[in-house]
Protein backbone atom coordinates (compact mmCIF):
# COMPACT_ATOMS: atom_id res chain seq x y z
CA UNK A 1 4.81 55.09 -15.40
CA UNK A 2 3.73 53.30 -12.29
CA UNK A 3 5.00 49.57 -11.11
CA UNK A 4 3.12 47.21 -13.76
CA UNK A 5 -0.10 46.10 -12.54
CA UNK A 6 -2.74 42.87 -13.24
CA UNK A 7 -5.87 44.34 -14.18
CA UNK A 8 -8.81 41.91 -14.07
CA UNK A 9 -12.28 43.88 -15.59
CA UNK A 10 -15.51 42.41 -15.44
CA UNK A 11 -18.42 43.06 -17.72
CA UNK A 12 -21.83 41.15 -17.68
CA UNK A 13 -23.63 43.37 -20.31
CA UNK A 14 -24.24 41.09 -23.02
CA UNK A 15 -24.70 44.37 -25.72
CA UNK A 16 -22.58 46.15 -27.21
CA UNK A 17 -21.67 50.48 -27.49
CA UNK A 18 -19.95 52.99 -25.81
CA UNK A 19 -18.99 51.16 -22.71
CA UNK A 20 -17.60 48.17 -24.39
CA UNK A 21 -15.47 50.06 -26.34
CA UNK A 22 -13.95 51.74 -23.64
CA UNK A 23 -12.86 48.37 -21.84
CA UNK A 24 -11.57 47.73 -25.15
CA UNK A 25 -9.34 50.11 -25.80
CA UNK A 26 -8.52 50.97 -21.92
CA UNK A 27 -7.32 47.37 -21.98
CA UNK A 28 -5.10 47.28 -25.23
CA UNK A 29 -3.65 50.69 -23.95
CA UNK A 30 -2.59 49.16 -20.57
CA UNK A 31 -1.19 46.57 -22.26
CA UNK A 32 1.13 48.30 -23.69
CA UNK A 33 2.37 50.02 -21.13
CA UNK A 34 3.02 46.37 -19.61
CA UNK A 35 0.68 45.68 -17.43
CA UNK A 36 -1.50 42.95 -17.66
CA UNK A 37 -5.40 42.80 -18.38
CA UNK A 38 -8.09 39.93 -18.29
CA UNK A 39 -12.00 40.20 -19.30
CA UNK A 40 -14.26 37.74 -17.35
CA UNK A 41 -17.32 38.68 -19.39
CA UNK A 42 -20.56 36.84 -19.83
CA UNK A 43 -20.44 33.67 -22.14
CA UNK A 44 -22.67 35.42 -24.57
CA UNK A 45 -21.55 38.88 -24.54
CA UNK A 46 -20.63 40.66 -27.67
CA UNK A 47 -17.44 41.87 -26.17
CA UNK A 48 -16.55 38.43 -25.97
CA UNK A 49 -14.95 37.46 -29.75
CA UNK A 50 -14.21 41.18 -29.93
CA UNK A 51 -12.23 40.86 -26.93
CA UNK A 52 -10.08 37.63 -28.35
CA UNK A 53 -10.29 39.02 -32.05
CA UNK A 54 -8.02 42.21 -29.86
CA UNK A 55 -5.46 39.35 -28.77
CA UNK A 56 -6.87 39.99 -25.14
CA UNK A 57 -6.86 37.81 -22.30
CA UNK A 58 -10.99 36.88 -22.22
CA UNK A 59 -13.01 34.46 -20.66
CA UNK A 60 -16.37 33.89 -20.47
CA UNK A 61 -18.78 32.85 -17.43
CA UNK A 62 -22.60 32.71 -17.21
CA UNK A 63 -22.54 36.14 -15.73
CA UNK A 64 -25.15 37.97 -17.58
CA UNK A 65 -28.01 38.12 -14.79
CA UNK A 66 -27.73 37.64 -11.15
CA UNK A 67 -28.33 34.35 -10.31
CA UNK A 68 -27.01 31.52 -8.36
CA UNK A 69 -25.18 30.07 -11.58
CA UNK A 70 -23.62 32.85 -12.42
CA UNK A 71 -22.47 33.82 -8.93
CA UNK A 72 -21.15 30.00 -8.42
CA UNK A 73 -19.08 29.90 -11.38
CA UNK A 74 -17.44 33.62 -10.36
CA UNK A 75 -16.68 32.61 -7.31
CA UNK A 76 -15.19 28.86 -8.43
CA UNK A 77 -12.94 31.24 -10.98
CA UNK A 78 -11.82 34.02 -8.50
CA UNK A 79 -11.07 31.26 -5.89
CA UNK A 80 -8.80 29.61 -8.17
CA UNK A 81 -6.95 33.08 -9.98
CA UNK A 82 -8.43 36.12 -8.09
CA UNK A 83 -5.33 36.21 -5.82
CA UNK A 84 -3.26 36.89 -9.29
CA UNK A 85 -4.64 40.33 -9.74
CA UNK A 86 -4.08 43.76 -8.07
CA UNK A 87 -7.21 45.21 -8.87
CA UNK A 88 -10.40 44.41 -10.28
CA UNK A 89 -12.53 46.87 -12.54
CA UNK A 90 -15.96 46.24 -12.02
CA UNK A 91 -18.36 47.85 -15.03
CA UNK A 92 -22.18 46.84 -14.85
CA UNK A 93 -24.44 46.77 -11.88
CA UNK A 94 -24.64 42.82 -12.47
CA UNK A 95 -20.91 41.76 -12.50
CA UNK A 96 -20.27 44.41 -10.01
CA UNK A 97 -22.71 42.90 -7.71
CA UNK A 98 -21.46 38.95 -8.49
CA UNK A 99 -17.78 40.46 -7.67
CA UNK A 100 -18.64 42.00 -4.41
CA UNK A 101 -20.78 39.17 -2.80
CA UNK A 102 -18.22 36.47 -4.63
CA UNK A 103 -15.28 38.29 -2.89
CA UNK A 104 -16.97 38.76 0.00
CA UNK A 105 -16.90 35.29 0.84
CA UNK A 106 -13.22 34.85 -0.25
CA UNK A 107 -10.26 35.26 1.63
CA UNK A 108 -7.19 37.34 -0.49
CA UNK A 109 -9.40 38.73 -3.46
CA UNK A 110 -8.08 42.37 -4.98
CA UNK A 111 -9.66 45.42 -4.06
CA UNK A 112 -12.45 46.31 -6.31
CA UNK A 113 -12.35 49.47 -8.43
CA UNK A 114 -16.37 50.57 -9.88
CA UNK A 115 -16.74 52.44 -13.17
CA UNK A 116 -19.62 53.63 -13.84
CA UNK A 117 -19.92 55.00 -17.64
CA UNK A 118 -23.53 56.14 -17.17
CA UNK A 119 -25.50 58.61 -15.50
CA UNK A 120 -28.70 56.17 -14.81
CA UNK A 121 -30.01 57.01 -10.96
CA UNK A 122 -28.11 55.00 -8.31
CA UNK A 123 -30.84 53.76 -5.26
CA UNK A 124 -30.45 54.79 -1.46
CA UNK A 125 -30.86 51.06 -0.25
CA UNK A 126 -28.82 49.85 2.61
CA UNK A 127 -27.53 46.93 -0.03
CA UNK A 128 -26.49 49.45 -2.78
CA UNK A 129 -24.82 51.94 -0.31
CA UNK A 130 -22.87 48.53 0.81
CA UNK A 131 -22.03 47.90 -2.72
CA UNK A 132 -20.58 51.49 -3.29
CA UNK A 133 -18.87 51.88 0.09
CA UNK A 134 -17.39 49.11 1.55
CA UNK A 135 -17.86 46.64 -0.76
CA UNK A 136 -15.78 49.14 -3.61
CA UNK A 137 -12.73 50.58 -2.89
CA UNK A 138 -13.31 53.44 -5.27
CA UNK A 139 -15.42 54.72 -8.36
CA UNK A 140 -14.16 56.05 -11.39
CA UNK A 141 -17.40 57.87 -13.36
CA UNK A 142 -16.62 59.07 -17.05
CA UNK A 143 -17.31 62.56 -16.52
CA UNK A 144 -17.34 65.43 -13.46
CA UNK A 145 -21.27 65.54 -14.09
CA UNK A 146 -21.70 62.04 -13.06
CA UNK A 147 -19.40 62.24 -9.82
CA UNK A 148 -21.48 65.47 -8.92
CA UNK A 149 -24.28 63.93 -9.17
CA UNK A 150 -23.19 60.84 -6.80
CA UNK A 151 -22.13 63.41 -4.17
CA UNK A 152 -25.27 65.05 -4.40
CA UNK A 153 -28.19 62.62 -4.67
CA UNK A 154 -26.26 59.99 -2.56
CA UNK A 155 -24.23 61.49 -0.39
CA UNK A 156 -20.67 59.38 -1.52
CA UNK A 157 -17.31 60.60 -0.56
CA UNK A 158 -16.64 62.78 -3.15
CA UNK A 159 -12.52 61.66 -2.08
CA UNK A 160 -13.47 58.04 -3.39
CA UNK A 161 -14.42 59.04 -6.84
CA UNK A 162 -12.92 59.97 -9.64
CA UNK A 163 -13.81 61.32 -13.02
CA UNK A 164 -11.68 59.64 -15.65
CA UNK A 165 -13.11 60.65 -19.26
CA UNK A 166 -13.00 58.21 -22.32
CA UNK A 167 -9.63 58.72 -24.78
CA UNK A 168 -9.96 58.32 -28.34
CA UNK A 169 -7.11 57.82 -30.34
CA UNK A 170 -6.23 61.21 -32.35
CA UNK A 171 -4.48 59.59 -34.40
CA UNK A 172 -7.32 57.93 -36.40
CA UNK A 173 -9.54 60.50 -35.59
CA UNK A 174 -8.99 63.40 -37.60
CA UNK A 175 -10.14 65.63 -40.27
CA UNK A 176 -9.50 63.60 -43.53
CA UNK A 177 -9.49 65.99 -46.98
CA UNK A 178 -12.96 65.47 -49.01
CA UNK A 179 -12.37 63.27 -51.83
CA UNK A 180 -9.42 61.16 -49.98
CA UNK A 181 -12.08 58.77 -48.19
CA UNK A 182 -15.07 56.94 -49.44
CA UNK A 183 -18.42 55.07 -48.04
CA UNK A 184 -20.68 52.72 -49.25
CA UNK A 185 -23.04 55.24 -50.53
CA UNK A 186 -22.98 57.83 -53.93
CA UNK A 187 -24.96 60.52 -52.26
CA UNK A 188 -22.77 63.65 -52.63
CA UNK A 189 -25.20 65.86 -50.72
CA UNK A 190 -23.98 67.63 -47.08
CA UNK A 191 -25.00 65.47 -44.57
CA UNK A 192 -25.94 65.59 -41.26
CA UNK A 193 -24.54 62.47 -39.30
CA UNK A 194 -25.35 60.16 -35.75
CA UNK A 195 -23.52 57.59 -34.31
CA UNK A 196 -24.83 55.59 -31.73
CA UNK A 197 -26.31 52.42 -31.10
CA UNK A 198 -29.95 52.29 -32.42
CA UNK A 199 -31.60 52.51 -28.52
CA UNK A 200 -34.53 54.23 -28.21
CA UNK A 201 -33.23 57.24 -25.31
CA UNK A 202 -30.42 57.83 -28.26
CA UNK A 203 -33.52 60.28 -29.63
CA UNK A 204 -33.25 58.90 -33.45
CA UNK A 205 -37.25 59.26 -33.30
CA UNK A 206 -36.88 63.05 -32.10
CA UNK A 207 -34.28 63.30 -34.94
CA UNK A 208 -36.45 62.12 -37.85
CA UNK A 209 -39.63 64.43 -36.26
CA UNK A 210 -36.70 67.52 -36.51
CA UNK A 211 -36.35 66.23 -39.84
CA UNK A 212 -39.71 66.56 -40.50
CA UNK A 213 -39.48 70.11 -39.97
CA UNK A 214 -36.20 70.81 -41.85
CA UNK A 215 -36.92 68.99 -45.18
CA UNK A 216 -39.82 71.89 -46.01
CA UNK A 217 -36.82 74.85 -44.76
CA UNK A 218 -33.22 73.65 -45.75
CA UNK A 219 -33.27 71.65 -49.10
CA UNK A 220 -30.10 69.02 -50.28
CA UNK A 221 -29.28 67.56 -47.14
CA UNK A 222 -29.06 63.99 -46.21
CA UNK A 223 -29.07 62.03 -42.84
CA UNK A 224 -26.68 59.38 -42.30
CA UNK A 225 -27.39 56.83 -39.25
CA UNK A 226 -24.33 54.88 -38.72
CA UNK A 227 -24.31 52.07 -36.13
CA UNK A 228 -27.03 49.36 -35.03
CA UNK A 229 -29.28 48.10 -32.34
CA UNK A 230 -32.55 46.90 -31.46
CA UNK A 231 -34.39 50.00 -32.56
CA UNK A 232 -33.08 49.39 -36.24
CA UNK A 233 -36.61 47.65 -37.40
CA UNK A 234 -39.11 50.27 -35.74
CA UNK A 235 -36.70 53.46 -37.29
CA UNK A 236 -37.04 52.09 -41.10
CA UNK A 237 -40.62 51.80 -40.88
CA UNK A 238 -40.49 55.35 -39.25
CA UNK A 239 -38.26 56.59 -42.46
CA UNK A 240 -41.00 54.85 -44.83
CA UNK A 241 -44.36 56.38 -42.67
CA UNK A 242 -43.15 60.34 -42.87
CA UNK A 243 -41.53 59.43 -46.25
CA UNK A 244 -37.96 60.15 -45.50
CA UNK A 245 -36.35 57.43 -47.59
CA UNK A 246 -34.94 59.31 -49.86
CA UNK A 247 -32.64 61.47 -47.25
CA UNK A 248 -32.21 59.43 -44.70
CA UNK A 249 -29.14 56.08 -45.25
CA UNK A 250 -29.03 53.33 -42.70
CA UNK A 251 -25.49 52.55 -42.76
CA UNK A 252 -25.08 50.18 -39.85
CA UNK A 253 -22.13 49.28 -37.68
CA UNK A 254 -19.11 50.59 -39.49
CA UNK A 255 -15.70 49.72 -38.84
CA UNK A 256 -13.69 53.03 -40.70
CA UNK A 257 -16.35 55.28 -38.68
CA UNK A 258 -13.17 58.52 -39.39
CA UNK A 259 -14.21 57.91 -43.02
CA UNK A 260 -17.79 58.21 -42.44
CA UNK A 261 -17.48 61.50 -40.29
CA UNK A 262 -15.48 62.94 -43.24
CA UNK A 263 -18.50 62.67 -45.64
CA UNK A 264 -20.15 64.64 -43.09
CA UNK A 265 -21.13 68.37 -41.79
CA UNK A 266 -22.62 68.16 -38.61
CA UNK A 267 -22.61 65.95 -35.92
CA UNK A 268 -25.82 65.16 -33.65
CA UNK A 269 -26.69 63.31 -30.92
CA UNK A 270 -30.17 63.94 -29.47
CA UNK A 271 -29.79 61.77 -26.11
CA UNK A 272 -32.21 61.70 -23.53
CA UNK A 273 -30.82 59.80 -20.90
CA UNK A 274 -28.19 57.59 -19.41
CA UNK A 275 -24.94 58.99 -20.64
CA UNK A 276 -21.96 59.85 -19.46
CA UNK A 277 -19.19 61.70 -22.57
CA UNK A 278 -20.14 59.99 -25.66
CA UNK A 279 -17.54 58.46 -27.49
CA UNK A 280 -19.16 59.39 -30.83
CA UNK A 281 -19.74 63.12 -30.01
CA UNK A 282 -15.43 62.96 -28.96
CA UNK A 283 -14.53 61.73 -32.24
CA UNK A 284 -16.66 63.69 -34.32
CA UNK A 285 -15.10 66.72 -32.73
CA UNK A 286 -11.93 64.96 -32.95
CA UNK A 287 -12.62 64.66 -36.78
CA UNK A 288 -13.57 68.48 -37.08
CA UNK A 289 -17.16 68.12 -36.90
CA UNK A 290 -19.39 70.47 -35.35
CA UNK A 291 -22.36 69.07 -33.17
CA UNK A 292 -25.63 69.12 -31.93
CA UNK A 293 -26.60 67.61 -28.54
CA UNK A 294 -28.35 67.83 -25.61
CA UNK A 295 -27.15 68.49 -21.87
CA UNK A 296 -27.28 64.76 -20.71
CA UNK A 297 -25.15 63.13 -18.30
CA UNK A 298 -21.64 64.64 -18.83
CA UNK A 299 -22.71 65.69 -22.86
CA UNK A 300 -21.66 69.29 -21.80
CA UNK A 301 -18.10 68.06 -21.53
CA UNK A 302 -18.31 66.88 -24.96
CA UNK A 303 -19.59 69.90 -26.42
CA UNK A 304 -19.46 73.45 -25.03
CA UNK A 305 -22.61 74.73 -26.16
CA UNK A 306 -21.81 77.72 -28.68
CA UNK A 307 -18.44 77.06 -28.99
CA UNK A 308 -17.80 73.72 -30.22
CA UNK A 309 -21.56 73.14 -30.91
CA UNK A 310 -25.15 73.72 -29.56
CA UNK A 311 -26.60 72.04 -26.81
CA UNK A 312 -30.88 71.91 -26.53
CA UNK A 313 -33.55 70.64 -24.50
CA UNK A 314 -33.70 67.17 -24.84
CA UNK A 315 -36.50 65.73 -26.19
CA UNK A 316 -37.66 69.27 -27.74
CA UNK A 317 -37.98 68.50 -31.78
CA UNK A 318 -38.63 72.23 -32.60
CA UNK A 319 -35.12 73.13 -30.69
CA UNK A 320 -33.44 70.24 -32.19
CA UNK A 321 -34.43 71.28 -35.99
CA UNK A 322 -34.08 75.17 -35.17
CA UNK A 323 -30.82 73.70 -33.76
CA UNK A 324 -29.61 72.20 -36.81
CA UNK A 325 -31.35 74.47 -39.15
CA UNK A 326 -28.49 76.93 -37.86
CA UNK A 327 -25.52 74.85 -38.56
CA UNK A 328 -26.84 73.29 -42.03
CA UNK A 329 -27.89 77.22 -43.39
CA UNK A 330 -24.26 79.51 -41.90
CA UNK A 331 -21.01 77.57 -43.24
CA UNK A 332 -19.12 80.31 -41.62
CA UNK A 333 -20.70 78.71 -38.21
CA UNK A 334 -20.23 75.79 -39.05
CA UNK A 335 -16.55 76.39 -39.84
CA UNK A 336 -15.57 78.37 -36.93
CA UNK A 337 -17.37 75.46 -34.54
CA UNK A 338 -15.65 72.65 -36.39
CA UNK A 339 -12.41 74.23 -35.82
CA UNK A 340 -12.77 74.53 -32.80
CA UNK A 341 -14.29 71.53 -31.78
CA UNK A 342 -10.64 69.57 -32.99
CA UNK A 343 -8.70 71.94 -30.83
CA UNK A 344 -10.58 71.14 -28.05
CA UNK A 345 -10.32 67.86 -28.64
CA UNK A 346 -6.65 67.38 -29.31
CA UNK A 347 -5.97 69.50 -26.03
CA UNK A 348 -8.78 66.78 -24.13
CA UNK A 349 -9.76 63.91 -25.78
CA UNK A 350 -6.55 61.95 -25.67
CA UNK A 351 -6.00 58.39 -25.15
CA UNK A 352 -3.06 58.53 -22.71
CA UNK A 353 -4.90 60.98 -20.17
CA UNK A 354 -7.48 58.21 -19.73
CA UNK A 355 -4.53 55.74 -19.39
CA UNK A 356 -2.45 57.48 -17.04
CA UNK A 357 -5.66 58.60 -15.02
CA UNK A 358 -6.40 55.07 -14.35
CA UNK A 359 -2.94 53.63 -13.82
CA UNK A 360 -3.05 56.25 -10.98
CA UNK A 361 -6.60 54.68 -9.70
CA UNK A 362 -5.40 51.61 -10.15
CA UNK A 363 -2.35 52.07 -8.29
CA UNK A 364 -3.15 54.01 -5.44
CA UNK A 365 -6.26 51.69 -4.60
CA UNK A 366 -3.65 48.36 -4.58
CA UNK A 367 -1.48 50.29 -2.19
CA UNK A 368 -4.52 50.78 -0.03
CA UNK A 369 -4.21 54.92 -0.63
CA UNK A 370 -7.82 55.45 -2.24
C-alpha cells in the first residue's frame, strides 16, 4: 500500500447513476485503506446527502454550471484548504473546468487528476487541449476503449492516461439461490431485467419496440425496469400505447439491486451512447446473469460478445429481440453464458483492482512521475 494520501474529488453533476456511484464507493474504499477523501460537489447535487448519509467528508458549493458564482466560491474554498490535499480528482467537464481556471490563479494547489467515465466526444479547441494537457496532470478513463479513442481522435499522450475500470464489490454481488431473496412484485414468470437510469440513449424505447416483437414469439416472460430518471413519465405511457402493461414492472431505484438480479434471467442494456463499463452490466455478470448489449463506449469489456453474452447494433430493434429471443428460448445458452459471465467477473470486476489502480495514479502524479 502506498504512503496515505488526501484525496479531494470534485463533482458538479447535479444527477445521479453510474458515475456517482463510482466516487462513492472509490471514496469509502480509500478510506479504508487510510487515506483521506473530501467531495466538493454542487449544493444541489444528489450525491450530496448520499455522500454524508456514507459518513464522507462532503461539502457543497454552487458548482453546478460555469459561472462566475460558482468559480468565486471554488476558488475562496481551495484558497483557504486546497494546499491540504495531494491530489485532486476532477469528474465532470464543469468542475473540471472551475478547478483548472480556480487553480490556475492560485499559488500551491495539488496537481489535478481527470476521470472521465464516459465516452461523449472531447473538442479540438485550443481551451480544451489546455484543459487536458497542461492544465491536468493525468486522465484516468474507465475503460481501454475510451483511452483509445483519446489517442486517436485527439492526439493525447497515450503515457498520461490510464484506464482504471469500475470495481464492484463481489461480495454482495453474487448468484443468490431462487427462493432465498424476494422483491416487491408476485410475478413468478422468467424475466428479462435493465438497470440503468431512465435516460433516453439507455435504449429503454428500443427495448419495449424488441418487445414488441418478442411477445407474439416467446410467451411467459416479463420485463423488469429497475432504476429511475427523467424518462420515467414518457416510458409508462409507452408501456400503456403498445399495451405492454401486463409484462413490463417499473420497479424504480432499488437499494438490494443483488436481490432483484436474482429474480432474473437475462440481463440487457441497449445503450446508444456515452458509456464507458457499465456498472449494471458488471454486477449482473457478477450475479451470474447473462446479457445483452451493444458495443458502446467500453460495453465490450463488460461483455465478450458470445461468451459472456451477445453484443448488437445499437439502436437495431430486430437484432436486439432476435438477440434476446436466443437467450429467453436455449436455457442451455443461457446457462453456459451465465457461468461464465461470474468467472469473468470474479477474475475482473473487483473492487480492490480499481483501488490499487488509483492509489498508483494518485501517487505517482503527487510525486510529479505521471
Amino acid at each position: 500500500m502506498t504512503q496515505p494520501l488526501s484525496i479531494l474529488h470534485t463533482e458538479s453533476s447535479i444527477g445521479w447513476g453510474g458515475q456517482e456511484l463510482r466516487i462513492l464507493t472509490e471514496m469509502e474504499g480509500m478510506q479504508r485503506r487510510g487515506h483521506r477523501v473530501t467531495l466538493v460537489t454542487a449544493d444541489t447535487a444528489e450525491i450530496l446527502p448520499a455522500a454524508r448519509q456514507r459518513g464522507l467528508e462532503v461539502v457543497g458549493l454552487p458548482i453546478a454550471y460555469k459561472k462566475v458564482r460558482g468559480l468565486a466560491a471554488l476558488r475562496r474554498w481551495l484558497a483557504a484548504h486546497g494546499r491540504d490535499y495531494t491530489v485532486v480528482n476532477t469528474h465532470s467537464s464543469t468542475d473540471a473546468w472551475l478547478v483548472a481556471v480556480a487553480s490556475a490563479t492560485l499559488r500551491g494547489m495539488p496537481p489535478a487528476v481527470r476521470t472521465r467515465h464516459v465516452s461523449t466526444p472531447v473538442n479540438d479547441s485550443w481551451s480544451t487541449r489546455w484543459l487536458y494537457q497542461r492544465a491536468t496532470r493525468h486522465v484516468v478513463v474507465t475503460g481501454e476503449a475510451l483511452k483509445a479513442q483519446l489517442v486517436r481522435d485527439n492526439g493525447f499522450d497515450p503515457a498520461r492516461i490510464t484506464s482504471v475500470r469500475t470495481g464492484i464489490d463481489l461480495a454482495r454481488f453474487r448468484p443468490r439461490a431462487p427462493g432465498t431473496t424476494q422483491v416487491a412484485t408476485d410475478d413468478d414468470r422468467p424475466a428479462v431485467i435493465i438497470l440503468a437510469t431512465l435516460r433516453d440513449w439507455k435504449g429503454h424505447d428500443d427495448l419495449l419496440g424488441a418487445w414488441v416483437e418478442l411477445r407474439s414469439r416467446v410467451a411467459g416472460w416479463r420485463l423488469l425496469v429497475v432504476g429511475d430518471g427523467p424518462r420515467r413519465a414518457h416510458l409508462e405511457r409507452r408501456v400503456a400505447e403498445l399495451d405492454l402493461r401486463g409484462d413490463v414492472t417499473f420497479a424504480g431505484n432499488q437499494d438490494d439491486v443483488p436481490a432483484w438480479f436474482a429474480r432474473a434471467q437475462i440481463a440487457v442494456l441497449p445503450s446508444y451512447g456515452d458509456e464507458g463499463v457499465p456498472q449494471s452490466l458488471m454486477q449482473a455478470a457478477a450475479c451470474g446473469l447473462p446479457a445483452v448489449s451493444t458495443p458502446i463506449g467500453a460495453i465490450a469489456e463488460a461483455v465478450v460478445d458470445g461468451v459472456t453474452g451477445l453484443l448488437v447494433p445499437p439502436r437495431d430493434v430486430a437484432s436486439l429481440a432476435a438477440a434476446l429471443e436466443r437467450l429467453m428460448t436455449q436455457p442451455e445458452l443461457r446457462a453456459r453464458m451465465g457461468r461464465a459471465a461470474h468467472d469473468y467477473a470474479q477474475a475482473n470486476f473487483g473492487i480492490e483492482r480499481m483501488l490499487v489502480a488509483m492509489e498508483e495514479v494518485f501517487s505517482a502524479v503527487a510525486k510529479g512521475r505521471a
